[in-house]
N, C-alpha and C. Protein backbone atom coordinates (compact mmCIF):
# COMPACT_ATOMS: atom_id res chain seq x y z
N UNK A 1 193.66 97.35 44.68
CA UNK A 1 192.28 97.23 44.20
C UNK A 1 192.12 97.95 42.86
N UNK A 2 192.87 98.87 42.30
CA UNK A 2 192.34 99.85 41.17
C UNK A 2 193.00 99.05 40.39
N UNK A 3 194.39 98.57 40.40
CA UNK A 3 194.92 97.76 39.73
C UNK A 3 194.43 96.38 39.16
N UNK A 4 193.51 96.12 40.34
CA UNK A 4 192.72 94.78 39.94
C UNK A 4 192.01 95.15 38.71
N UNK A 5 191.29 96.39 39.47
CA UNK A 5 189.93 97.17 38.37
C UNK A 5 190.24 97.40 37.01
N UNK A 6 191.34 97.65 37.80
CA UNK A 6 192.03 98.24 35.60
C UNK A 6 192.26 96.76 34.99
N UNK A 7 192.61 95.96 35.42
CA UNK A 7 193.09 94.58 34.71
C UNK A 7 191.81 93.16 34.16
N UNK A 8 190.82 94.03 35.51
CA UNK A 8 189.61 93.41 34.87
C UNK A 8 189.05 94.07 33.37
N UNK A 9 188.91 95.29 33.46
CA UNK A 9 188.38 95.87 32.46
C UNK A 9 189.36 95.77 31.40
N UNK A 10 190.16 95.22 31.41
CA UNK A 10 191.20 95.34 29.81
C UNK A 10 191.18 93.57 29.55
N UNK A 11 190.29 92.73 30.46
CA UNK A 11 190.32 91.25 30.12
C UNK A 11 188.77 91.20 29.44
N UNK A 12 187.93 91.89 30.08
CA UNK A 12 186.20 92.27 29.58
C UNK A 12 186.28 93.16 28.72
N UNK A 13 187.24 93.88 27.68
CA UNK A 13 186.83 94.69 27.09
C UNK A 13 186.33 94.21 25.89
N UNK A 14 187.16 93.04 24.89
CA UNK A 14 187.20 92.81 24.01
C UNK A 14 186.25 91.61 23.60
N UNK A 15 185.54 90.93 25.02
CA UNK A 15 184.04 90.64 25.20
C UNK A 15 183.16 91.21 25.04
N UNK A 16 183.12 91.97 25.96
CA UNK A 16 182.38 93.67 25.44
C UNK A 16 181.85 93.98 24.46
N UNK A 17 183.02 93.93 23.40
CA UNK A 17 183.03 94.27 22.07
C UNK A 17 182.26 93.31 21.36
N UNK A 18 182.92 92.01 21.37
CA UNK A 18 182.16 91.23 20.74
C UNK A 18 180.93 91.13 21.14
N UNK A 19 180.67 91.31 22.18
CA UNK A 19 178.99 91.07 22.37
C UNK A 19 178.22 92.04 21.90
N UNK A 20 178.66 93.56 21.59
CA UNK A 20 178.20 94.26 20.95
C UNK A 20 177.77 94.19 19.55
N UNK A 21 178.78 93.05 19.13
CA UNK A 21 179.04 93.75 17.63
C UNK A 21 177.99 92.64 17.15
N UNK A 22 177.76 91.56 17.79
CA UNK A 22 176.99 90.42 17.96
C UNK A 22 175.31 90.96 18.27
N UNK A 23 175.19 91.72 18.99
CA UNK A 23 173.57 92.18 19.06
C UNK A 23 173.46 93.05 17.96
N UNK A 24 174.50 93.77 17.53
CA UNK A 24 174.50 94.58 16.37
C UNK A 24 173.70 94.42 15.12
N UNK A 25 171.99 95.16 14.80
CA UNK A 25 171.72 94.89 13.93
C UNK A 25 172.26 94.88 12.45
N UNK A 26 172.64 93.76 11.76
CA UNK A 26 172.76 93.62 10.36
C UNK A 26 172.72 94.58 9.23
N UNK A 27 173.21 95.26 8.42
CA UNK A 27 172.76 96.12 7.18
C UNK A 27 172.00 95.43 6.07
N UNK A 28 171.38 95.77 5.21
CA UNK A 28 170.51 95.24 4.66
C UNK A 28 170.24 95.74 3.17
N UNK A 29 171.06 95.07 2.17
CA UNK A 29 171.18 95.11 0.84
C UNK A 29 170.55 94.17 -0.28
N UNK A 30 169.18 94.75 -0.31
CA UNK A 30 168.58 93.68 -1.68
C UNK A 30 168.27 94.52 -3.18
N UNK A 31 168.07 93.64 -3.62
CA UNK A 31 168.15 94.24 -4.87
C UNK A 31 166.39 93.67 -5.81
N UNK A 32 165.68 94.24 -6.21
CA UNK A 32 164.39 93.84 -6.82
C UNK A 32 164.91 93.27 -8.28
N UNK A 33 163.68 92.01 -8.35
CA UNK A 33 164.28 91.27 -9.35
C UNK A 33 162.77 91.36 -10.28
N UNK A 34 162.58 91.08 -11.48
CA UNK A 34 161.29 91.21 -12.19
C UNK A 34 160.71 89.64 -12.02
N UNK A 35 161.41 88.85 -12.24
CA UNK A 35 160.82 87.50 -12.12
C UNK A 35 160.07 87.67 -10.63
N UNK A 36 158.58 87.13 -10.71
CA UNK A 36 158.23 86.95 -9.22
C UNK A 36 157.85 88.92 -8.84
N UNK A 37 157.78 89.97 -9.25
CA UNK A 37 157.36 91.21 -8.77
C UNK A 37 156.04 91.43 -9.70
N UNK A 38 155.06 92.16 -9.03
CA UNK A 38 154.41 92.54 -10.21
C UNK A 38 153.90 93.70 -9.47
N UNK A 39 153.55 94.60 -10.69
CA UNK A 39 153.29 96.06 -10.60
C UNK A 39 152.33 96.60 -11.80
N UNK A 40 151.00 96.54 -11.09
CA UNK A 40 150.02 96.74 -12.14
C UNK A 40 148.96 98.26 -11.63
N UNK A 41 148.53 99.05 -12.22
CA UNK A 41 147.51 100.06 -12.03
C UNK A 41 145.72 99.78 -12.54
N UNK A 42 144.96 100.36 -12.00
CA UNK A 42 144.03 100.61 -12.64
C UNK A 42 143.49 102.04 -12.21
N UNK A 43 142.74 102.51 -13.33
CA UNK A 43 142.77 103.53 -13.98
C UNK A 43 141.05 104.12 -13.96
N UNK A 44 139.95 104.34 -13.11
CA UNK A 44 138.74 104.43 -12.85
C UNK A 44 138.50 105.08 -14.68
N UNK A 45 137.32 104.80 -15.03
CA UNK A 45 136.64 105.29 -16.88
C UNK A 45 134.91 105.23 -16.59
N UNK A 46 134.72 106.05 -17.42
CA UNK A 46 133.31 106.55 -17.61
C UNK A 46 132.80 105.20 -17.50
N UNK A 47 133.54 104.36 -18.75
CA UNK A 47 132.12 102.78 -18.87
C UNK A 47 133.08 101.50 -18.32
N UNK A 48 134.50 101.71 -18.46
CA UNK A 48 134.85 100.87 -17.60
C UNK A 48 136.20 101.40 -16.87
N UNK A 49 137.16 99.92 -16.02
CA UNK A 49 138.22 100.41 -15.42
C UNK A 49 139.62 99.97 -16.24
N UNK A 50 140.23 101.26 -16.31
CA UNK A 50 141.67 100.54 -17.52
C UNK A 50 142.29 100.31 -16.34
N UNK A 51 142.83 98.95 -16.91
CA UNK A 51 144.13 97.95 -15.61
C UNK A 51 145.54 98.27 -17.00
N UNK A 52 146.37 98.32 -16.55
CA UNK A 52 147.69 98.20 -17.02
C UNK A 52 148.80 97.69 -16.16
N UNK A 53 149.54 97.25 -16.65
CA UNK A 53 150.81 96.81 -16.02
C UNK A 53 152.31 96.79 -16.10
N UNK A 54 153.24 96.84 -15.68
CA UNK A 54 154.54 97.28 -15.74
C UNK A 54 155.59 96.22 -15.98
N UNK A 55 155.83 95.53 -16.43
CA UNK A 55 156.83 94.15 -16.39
C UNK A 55 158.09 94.66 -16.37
N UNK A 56 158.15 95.79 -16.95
CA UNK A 56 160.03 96.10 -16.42
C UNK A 56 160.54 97.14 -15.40
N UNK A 57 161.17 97.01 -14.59
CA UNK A 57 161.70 97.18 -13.06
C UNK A 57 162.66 96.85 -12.62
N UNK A 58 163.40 98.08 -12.04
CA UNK A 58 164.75 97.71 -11.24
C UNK A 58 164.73 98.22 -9.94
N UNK A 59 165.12 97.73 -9.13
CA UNK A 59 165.73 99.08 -7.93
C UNK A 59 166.45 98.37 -7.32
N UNK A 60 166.63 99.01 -5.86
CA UNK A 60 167.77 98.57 -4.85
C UNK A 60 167.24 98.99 -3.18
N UNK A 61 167.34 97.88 -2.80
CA UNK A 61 166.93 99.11 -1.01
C UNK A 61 168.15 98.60 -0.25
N UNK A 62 168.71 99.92 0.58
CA UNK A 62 170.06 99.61 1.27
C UNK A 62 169.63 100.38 2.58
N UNK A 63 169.89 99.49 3.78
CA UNK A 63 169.66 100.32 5.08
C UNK A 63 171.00 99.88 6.04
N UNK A 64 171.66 100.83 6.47
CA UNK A 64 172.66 100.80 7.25
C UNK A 64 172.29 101.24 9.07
N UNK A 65 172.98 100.25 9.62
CA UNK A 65 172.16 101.00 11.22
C UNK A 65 172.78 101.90 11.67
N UNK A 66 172.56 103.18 12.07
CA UNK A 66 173.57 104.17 12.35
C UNK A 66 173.30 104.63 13.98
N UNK A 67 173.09 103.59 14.60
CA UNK A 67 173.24 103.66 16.04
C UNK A 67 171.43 104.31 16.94
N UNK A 68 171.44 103.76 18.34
CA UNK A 68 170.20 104.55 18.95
C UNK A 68 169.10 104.17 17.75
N UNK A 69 169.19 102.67 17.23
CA UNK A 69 168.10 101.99 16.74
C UNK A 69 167.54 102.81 15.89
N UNK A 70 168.43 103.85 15.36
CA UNK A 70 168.31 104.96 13.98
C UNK A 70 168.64 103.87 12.24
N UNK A 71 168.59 104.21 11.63
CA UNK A 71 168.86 103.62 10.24
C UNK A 71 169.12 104.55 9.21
N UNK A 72 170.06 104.45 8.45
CA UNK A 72 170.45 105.32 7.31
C UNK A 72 169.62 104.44 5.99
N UNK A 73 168.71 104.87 5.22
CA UNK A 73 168.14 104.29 4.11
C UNK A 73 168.13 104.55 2.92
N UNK A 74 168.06 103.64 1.58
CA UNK A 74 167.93 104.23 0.53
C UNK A 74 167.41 103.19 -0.37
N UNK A 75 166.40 103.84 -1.10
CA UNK A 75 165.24 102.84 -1.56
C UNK A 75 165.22 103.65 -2.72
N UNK A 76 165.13 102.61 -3.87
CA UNK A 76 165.30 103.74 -5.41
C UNK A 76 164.85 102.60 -6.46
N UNK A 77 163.15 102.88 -6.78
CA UNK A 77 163.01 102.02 -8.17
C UNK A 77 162.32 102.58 -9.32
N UNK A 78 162.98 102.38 -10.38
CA UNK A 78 162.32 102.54 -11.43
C UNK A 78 161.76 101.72 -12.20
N UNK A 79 161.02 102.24 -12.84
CA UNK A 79 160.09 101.60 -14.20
C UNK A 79 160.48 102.21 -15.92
N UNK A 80 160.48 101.53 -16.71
CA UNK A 80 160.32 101.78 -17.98
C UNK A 80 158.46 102.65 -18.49
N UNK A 81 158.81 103.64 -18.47
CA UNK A 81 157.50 104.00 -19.16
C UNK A 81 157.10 103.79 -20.41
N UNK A 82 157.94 103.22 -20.87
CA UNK A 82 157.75 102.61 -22.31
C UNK A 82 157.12 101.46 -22.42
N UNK A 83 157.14 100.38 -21.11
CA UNK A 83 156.61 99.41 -21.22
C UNK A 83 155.28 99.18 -20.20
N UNK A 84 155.00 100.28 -20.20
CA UNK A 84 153.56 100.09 -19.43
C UNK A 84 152.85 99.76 -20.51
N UNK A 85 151.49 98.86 -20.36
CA UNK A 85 150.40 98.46 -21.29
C UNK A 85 149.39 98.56 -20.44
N UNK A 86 148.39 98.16 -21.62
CA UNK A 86 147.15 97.96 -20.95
C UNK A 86 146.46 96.91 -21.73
N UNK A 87 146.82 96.06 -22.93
CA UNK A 87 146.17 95.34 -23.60
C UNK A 87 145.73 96.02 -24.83
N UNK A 88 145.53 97.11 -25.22
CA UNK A 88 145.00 97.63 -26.40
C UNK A 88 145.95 98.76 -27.09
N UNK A 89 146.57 98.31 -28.32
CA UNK A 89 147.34 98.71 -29.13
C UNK A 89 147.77 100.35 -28.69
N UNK A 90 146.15 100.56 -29.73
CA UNK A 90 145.57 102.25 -30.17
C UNK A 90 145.78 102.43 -28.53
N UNK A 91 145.19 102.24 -27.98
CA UNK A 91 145.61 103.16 -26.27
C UNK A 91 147.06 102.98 -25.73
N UNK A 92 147.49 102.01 -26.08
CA UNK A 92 149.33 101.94 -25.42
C UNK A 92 149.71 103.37 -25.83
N UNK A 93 149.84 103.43 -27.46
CA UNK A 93 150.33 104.46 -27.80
C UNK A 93 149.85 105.71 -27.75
N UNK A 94 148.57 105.92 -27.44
CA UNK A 94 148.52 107.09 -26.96
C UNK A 94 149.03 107.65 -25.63
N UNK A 95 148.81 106.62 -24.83
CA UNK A 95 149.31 106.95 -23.39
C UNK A 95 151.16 106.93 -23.14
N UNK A 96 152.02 106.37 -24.29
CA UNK A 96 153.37 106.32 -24.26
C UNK A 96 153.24 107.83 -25.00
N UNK A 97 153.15 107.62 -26.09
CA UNK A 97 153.40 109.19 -27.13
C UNK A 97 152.51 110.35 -26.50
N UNK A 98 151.61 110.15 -26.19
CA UNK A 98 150.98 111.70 -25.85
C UNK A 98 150.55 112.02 -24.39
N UNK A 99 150.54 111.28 -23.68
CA UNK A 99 150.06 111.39 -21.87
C UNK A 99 151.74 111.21 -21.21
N UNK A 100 152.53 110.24 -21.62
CA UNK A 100 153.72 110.32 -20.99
C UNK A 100 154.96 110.68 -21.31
N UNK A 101 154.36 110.67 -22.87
CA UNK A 101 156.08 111.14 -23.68
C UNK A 101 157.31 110.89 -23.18
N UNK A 102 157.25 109.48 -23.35
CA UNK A 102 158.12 108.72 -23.09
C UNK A 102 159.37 108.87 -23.56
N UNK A 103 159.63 109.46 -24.85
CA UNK A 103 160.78 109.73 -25.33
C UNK A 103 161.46 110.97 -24.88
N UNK A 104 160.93 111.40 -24.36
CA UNK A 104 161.42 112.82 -23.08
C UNK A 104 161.73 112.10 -21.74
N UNK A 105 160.89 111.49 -21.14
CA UNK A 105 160.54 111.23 -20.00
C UNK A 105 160.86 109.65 -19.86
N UNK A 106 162.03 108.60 -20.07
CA UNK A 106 161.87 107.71 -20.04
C UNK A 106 161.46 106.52 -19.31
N UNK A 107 161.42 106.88 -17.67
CA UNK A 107 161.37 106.69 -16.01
C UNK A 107 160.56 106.83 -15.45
N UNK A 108 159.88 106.05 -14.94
CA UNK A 108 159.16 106.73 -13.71
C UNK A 108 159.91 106.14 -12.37
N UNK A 109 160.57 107.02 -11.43
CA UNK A 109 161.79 106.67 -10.33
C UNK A 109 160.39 107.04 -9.07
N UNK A 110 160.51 106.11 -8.20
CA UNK A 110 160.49 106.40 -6.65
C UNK A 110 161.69 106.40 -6.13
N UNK A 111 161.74 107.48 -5.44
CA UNK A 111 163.09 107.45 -4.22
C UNK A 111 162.40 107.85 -2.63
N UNK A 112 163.00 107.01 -1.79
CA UNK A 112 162.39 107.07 -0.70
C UNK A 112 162.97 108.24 0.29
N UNK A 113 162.69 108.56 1.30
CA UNK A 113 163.09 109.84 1.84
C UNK A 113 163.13 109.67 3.41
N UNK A 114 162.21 108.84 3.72
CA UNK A 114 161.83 108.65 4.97
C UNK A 114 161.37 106.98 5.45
N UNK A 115 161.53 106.16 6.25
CA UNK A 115 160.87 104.76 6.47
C UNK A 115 161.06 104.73 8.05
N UNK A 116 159.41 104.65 8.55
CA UNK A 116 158.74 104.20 9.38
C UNK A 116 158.70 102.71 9.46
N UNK A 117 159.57 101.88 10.27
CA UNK A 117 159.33 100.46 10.72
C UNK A 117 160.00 99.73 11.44
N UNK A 118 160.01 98.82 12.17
CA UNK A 118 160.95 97.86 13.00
C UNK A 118 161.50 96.87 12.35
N UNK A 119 162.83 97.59 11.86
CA UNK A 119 163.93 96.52 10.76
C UNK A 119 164.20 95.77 11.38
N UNK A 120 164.52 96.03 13.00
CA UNK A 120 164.94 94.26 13.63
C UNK A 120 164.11 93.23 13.43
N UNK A 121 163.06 93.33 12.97
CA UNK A 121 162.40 92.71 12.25
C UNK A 121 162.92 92.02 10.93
N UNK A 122 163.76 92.22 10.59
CA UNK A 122 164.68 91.93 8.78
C UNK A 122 165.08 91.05 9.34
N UNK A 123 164.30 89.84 8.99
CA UNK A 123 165.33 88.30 9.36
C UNK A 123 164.08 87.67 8.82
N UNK A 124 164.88 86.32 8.76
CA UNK A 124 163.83 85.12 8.42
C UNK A 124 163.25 84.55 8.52
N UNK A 125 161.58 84.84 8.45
CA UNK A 125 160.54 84.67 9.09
C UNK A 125 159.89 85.82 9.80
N UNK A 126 160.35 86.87 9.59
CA UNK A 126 159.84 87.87 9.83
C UNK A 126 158.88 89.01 9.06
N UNK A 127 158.01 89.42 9.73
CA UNK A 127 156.83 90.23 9.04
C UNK A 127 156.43 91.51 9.99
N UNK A 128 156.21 92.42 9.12
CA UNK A 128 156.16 93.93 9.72
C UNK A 128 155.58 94.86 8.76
N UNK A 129 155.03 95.58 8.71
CA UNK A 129 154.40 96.75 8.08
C UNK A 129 155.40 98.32 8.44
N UNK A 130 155.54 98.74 7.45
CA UNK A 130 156.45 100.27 7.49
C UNK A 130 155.61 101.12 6.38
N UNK A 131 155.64 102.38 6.48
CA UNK A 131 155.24 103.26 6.78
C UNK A 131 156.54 104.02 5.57
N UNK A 132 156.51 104.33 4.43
CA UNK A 132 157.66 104.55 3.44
C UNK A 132 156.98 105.99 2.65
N UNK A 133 157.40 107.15 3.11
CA UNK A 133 157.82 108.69 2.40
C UNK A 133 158.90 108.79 1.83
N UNK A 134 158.49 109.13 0.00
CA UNK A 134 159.23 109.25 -0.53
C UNK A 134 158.73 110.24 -2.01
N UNK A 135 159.40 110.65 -3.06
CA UNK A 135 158.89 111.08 -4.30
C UNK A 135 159.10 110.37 -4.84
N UNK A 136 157.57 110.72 -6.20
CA UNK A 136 157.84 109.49 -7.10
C UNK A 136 157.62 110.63 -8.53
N UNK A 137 158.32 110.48 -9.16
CA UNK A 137 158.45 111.23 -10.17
C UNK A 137 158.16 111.19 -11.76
N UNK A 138 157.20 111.57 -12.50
CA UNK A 138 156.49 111.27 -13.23
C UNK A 138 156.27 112.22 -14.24
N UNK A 139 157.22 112.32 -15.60
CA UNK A 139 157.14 112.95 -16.41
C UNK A 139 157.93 114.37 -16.17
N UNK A 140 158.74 113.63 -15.34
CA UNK A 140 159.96 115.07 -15.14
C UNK A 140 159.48 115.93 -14.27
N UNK A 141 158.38 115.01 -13.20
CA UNK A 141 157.69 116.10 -11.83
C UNK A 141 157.88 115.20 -10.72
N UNK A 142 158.99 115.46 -9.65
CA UNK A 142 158.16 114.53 -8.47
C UNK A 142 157.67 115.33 -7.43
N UNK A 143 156.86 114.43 -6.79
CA UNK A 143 156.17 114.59 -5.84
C UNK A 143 155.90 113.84 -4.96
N UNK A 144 155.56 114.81 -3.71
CA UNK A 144 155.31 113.19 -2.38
C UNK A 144 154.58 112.59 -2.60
N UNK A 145 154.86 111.49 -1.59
CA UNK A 145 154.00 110.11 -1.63
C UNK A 145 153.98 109.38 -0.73
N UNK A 146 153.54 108.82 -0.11
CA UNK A 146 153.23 107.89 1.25
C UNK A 146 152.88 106.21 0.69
N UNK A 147 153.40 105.39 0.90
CA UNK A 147 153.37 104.30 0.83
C UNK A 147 153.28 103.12 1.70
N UNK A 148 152.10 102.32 2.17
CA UNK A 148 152.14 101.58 3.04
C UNK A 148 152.49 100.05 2.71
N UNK A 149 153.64 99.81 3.40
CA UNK A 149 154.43 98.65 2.41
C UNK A 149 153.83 97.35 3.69
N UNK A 150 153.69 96.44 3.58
CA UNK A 150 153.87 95.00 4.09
C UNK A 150 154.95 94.02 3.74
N UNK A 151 155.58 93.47 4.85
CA UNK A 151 157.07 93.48 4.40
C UNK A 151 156.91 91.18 5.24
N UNK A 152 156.97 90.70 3.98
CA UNK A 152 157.57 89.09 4.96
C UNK A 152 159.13 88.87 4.01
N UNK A 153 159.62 88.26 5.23
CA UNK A 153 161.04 87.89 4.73
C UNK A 153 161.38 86.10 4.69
N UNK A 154 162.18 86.31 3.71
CA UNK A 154 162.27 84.07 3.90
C UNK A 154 163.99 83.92 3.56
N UNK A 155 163.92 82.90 3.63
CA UNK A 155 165.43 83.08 3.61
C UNK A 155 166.73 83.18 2.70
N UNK A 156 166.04 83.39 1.52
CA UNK A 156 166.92 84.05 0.21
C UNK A 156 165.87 85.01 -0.59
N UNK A 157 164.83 85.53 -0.41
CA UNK A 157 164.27 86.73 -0.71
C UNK A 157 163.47 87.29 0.58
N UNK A 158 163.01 88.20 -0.12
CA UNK A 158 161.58 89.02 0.83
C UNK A 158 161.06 89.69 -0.38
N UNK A 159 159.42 89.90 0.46
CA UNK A 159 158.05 90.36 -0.77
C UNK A 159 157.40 91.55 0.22
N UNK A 160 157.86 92.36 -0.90
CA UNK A 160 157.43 94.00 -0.24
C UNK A 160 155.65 94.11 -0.96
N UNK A 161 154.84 94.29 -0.77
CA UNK A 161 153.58 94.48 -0.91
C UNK A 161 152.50 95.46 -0.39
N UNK A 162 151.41 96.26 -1.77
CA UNK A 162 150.92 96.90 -1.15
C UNK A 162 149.97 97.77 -1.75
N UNK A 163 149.77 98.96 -2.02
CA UNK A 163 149.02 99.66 -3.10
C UNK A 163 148.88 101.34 -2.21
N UNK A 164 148.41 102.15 -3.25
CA UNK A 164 148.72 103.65 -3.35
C UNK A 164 148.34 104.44 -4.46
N UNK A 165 147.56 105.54 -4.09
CA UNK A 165 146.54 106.30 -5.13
C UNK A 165 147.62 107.01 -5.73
N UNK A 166 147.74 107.63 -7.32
CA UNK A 166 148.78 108.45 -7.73
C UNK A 166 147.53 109.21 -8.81
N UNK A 167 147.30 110.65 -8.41
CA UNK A 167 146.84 111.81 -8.96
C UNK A 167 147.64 111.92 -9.85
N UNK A 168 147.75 111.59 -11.16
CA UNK A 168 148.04 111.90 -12.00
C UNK A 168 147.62 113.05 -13.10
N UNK A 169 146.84 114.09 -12.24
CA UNK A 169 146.76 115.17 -12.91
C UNK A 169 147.29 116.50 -11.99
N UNK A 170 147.66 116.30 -11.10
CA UNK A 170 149.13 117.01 -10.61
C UNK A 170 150.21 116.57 -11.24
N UNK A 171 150.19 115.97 -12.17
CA UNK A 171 151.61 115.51 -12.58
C UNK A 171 151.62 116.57 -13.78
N UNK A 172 150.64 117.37 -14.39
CA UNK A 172 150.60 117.29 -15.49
C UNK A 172 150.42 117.13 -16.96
N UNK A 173 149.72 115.51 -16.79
CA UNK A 173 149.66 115.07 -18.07
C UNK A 173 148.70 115.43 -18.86
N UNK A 174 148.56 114.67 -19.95
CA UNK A 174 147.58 115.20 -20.89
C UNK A 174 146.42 114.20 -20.18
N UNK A 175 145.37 114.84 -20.31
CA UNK A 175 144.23 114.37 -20.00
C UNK A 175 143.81 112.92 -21.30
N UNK A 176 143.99 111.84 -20.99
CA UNK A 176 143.67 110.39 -21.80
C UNK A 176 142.49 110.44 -22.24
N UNK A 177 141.33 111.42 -21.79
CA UNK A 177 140.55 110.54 -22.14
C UNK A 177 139.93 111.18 -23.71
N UNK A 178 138.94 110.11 -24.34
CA UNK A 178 138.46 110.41 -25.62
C UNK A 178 137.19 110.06 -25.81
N UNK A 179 136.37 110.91 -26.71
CA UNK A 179 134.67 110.56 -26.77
C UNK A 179 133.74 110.97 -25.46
N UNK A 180 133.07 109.67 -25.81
CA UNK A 180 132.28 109.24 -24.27
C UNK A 180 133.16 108.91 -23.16
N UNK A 181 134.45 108.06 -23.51
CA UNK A 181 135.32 107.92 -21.97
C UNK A 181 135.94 108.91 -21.43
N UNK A 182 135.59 109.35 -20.32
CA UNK A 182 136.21 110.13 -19.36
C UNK A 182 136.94 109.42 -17.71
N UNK A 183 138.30 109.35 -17.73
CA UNK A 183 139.20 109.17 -17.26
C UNK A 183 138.74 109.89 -16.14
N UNK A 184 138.84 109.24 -15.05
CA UNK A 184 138.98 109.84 -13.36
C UNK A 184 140.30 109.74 -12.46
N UNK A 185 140.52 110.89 -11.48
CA UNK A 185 141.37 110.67 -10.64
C UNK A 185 140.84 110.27 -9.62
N UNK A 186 141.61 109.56 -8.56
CA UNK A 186 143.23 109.04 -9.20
C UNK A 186 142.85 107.79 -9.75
N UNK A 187 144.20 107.06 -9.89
CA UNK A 187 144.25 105.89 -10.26
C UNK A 187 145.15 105.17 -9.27
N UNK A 188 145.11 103.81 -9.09
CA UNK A 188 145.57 103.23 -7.93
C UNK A 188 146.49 102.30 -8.75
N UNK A 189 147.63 102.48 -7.98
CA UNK A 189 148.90 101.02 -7.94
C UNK A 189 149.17 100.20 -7.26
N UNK A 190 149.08 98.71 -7.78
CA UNK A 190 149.25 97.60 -6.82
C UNK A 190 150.51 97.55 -7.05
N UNK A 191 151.22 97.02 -5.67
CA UNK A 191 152.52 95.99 -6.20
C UNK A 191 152.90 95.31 -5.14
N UNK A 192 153.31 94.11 -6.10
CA UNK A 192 154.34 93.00 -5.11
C UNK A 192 155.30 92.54 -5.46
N UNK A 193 156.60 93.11 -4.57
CA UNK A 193 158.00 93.36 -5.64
C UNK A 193 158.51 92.15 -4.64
N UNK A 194 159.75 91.55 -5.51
CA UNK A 194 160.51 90.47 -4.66
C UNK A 194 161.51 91.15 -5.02
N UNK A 195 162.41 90.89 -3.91
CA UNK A 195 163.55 91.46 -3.26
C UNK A 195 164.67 90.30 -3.25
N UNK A 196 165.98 90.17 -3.81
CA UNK A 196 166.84 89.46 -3.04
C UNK A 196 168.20 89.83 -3.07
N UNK A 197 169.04 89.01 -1.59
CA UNK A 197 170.03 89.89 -1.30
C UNK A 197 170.87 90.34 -2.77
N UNK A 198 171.75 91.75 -2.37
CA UNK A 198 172.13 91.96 -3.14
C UNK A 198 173.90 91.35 -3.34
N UNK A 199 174.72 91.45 -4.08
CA UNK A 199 175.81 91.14 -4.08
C UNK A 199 176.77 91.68 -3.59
């Protein structure tokens, strides 16, 4: 009988396996593309609201499953602070040369630290909301940040979406405003980044 036992278990093992490796959630490597993302702020003002926007952007999000439905993560995007606008010349450049000093400071990086969500969810046709702690760093300061992302997936991208207040006078900066306009905190960021796999 033990002999049986042992001979069963060395014919089921390598079933076993495969059936494991088969429920085994997927790792998950995309890469943000600018075509199709957009990432714009507005900015509360005495007489009106400054909107600006970001057209250049990179990052990467990589999640590995590291067992007990745990995940190893890493989420990292930047922006050009050079190419934020807002539509008006005289204010670009004040806010590149003297609020962000861009030529010091060329980046503004989020790196994530923490993600709240049900990745078995990461498939096609799938939709989920997570819950993303991370710093975002701004003029050579980071600081936390909480981000509530909305996440649908299709079957050669996914669209991360969402928005988030950034106090930008914990950061530091020079205070923008001039005259009669007076600049309020915070200011809020939209975005809706597309994602696709990475290589």
């Amino acid at each position: 009988m033990r002999s049986l036992s042992r001979a069963l278990l060395v014919r089921l093992a390598p079933a076993a396996i495969l059936y494991a490796q088969a429920g085994a959630p997927a790792p998950i490597h995309y890469k943000l593309t600018q075509e199709g993302s957009v990432l714009r702020w507005e900015l509360p003002a005495t007489l009106h609201t400054v909107r600006g926007s970001v057209p250049a952007l990179r990052g990467t999000i990589d999640a590995e499953p590291a067992g007990n439905g745990e995940w190893t993560i890493r989420i990292r995007i930047a922006v050009a602070a050079e190419a934020m606008a807002t539509g008006n010349n005289r204010r670009d450049r004040t806010m590149r040369e003297r609020v962000l000093e861009t030529g010091k400071f060329p980046e503004i990086v989020f790196e994530a630290t923490k993600v709240t969500a049900d990745l078995s969810k990461f498939k096609q046709g799938g939709s989920f909301a997570a819950q993303v702690l991370g710093e975002l760093t701004v003029h050579g300061k980071p600081l936390p940040v909480q981000l509530p992302v909305d996440v649908h997936v299709f079957a050669d991208h996914a669209i991360l979406s969402g928005s988030f207040p950034i106090h930008w006078k914990q950061y530091g900066l020079h205070d923008p405003s001039f005259g009669v306009v007076k600049v309020r905190d915070p200011m809020t960021v939209f975005f809706r980044l597309r994602a696709v796999p990475a290589e």
